[in-house]
Protein backbone atom coordinates (compact mmCIF):
# COMPACT_ATOMS: atom_id res chain seq x y z
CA UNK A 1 2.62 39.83 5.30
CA UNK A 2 -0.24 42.47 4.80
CA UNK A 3 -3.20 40.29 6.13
CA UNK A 4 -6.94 41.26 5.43
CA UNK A 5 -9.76 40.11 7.11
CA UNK A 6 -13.27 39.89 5.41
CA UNK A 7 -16.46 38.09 5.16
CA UNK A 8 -16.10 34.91 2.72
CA UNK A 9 -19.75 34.33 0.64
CA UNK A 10 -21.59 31.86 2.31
CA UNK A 11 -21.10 29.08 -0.03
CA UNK A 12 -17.33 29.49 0.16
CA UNK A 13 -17.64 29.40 4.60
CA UNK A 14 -19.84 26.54 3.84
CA UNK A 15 -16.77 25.01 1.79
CA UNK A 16 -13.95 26.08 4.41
CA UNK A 17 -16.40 24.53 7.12
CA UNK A 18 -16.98 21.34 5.26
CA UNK A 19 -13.32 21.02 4.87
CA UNK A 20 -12.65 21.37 8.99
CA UNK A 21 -15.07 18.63 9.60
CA UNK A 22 -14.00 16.31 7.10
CA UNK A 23 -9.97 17.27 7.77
CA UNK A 24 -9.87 18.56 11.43
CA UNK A 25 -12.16 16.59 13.35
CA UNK A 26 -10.46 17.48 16.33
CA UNK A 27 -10.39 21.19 15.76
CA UNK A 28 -12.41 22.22 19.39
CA UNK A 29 -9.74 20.12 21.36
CA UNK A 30 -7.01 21.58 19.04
CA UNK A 31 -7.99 24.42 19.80
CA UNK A 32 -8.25 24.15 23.40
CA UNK A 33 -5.23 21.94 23.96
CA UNK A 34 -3.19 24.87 21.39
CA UNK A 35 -0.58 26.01 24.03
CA UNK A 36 -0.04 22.61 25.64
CA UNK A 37 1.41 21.42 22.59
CA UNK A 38 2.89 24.15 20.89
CA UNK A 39 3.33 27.26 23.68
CA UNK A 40 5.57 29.14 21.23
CA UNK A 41 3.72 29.06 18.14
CA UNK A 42 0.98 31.70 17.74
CA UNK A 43 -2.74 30.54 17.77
CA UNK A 44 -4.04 28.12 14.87
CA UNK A 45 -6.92 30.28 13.28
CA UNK A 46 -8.44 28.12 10.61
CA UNK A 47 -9.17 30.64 7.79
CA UNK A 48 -9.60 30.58 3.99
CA UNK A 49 -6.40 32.11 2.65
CA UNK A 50 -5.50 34.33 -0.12
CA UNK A 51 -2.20 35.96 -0.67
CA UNK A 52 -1.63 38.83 -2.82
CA UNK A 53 -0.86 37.58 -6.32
CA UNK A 54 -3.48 34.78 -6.03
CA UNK A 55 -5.56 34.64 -9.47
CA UNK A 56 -8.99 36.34 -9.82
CA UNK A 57 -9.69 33.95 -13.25
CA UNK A 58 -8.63 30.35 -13.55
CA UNK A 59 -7.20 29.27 -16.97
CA UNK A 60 -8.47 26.05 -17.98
CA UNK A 61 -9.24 25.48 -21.38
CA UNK A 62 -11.98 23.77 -22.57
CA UNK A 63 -15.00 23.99 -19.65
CA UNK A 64 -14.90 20.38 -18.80
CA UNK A 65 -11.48 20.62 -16.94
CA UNK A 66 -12.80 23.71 -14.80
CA UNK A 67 -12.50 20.89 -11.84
CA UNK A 68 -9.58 20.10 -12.66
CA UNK A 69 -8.15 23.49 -12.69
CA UNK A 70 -10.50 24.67 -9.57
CA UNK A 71 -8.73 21.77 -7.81
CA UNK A 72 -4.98 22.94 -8.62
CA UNK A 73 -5.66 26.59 -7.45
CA UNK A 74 -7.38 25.37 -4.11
CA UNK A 75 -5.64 22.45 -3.47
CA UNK A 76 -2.15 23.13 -5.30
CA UNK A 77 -1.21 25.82 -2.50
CA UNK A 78 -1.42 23.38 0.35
CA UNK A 79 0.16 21.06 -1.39
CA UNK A 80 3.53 23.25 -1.99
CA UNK A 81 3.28 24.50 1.97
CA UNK A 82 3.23 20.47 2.60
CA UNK A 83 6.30 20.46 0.52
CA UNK A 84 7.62 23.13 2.40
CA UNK A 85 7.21 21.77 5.52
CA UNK A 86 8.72 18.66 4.49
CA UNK A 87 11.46 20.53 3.34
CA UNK A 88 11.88 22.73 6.32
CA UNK A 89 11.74 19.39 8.83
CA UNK A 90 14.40 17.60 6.37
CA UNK A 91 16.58 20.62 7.16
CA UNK A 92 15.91 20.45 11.10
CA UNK A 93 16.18 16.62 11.06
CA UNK A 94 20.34 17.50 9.91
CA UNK A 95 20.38 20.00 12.65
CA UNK A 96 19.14 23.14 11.46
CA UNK A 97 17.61 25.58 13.48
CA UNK A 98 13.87 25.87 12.01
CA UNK A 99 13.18 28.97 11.80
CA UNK A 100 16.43 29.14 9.77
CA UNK A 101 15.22 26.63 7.84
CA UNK A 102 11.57 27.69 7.22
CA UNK A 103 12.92 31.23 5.87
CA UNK A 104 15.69 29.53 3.52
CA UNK A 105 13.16 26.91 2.18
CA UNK A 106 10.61 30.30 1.81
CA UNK A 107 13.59 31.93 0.11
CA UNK A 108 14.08 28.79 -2.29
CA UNK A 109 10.11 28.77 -3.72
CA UNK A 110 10.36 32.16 -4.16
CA UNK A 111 13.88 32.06 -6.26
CA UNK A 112 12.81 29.41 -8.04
CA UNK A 113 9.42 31.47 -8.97
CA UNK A 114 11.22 34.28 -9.95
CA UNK A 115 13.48 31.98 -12.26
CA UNK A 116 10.60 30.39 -13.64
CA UNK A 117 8.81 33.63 -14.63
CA UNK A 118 12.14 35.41 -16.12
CA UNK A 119 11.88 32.21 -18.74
CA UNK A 120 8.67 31.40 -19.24
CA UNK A 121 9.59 29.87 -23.03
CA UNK A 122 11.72 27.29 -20.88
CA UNK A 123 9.74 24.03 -19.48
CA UNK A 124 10.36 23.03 -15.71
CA UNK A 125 11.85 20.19 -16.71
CA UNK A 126 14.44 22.50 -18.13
CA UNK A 127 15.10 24.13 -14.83
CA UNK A 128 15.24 20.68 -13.03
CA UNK A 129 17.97 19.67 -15.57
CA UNK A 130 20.17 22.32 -14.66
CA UNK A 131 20.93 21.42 -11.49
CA UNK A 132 21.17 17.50 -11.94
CA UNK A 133 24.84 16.29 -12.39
CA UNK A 134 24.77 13.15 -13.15
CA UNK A 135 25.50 10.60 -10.25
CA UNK A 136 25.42 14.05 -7.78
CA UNK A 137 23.79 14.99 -4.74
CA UNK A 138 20.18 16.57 -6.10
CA UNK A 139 20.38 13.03 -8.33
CA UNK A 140 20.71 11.50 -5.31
CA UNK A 141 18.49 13.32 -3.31
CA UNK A 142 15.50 12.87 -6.78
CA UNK A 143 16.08 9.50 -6.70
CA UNK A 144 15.30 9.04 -2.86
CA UNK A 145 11.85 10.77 -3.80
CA UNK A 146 11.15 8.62 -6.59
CA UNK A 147 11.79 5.44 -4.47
CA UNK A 148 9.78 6.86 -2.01
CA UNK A 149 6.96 7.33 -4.77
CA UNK A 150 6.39 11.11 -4.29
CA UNK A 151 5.29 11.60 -7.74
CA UNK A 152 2.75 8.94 -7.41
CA UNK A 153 1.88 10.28 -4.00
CA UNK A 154 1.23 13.27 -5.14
CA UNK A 155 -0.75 12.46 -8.11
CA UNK A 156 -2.95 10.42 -6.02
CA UNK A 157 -3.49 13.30 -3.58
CA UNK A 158 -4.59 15.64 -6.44
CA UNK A 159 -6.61 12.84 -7.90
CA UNK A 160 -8.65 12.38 -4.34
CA UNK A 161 -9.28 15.84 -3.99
CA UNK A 162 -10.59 15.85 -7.90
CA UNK A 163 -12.61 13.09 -7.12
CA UNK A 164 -14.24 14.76 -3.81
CA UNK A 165 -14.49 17.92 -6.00
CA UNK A 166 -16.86 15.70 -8.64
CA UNK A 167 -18.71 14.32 -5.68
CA UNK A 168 -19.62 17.34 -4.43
CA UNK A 169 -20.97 19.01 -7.35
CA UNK A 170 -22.72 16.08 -8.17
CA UNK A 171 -24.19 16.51 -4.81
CA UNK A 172 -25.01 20.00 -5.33
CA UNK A 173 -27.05 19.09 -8.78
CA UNK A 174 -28.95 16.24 -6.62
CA UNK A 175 -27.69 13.34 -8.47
CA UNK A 176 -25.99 11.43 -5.77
């Protein structure tokens, strides 16, 4: 990955700094403590993020669901690297090796990117269909998730984050 550093504007380092206090309060001793815990990983950096192909302009609509749609592009890409990971230790919990199973599950999002853009007339429900036989394993494997609420789970993580979104700007116009 072609990584490049520069200087975020301050109200976006604000933002990223907000977000380490409120979501890594233990950032100086996990930073410290780094090696103990995980001696072959390479050192956490807490950065803001943006990968090539990232959007410049968010498409929202009508104005009032800008907050909505701010919280998808800044919040939807953790989310999918949480699903990732999940994915990844599901695949080491059977006895994978994990880096095997990092770069297949990295190889899957992609794919399934690709397929997604090739047809964009289709809906991802479409997509989701194809691979379902009835009373099979991915039906088996969907209805573990929706017993486990992940839907739900996830709504109400993209919800929060909405909510602390509205917060905040209401904050920033003085009215809380």
């Amino acid at each position: 990955m072609n990584v490049r550093t520069t200087t975020l504007p301050k109200s976006y380092h604000d933002a990223v700094l907000r977000w380490k206090d409120a979501y890594l309060p233990d950032y100086d001793y996990l930073l410290e403590h780094w090696d103990t815990y995980f001696p072959k990983d390479r050192k956490f950096e807490l950065c803001a993020f943006r990968e090539l192909g990232m959007c410049d302009e968010i498409e929202c609509g009508d104005e009032s669901l800008l907050d909505i749609a701010m919280v998808g592009v800044g919040s939807g890409p953790a989310l999918v690297i949480e699903f990732a990971h999940a994915l990844t230790r599901a695949m080491v919990t059977q006895g994978m090796p994990h880096d095997l199973a990092e770069r297949g599950i990295l190889s899957l999002l992609k794919g399934t990117v690709e397929l997604r853009n090739a047809a964009l007339d289709r809906s991802l429900a479409y997509f989701q269909q194809e691979v379902v036989t009835p009373g099979g394993i991915t039906a088996e494997a969907l209805l573990a998730m929706e017993e486990g609420k992940f839907r739900a789970t996830v709504i109400n993580a993209f919800r929060r984050a909405h909510h602390k979104v509205s917060r905040l700007a209401a904050l920033e116009r003085g009215e809380e």
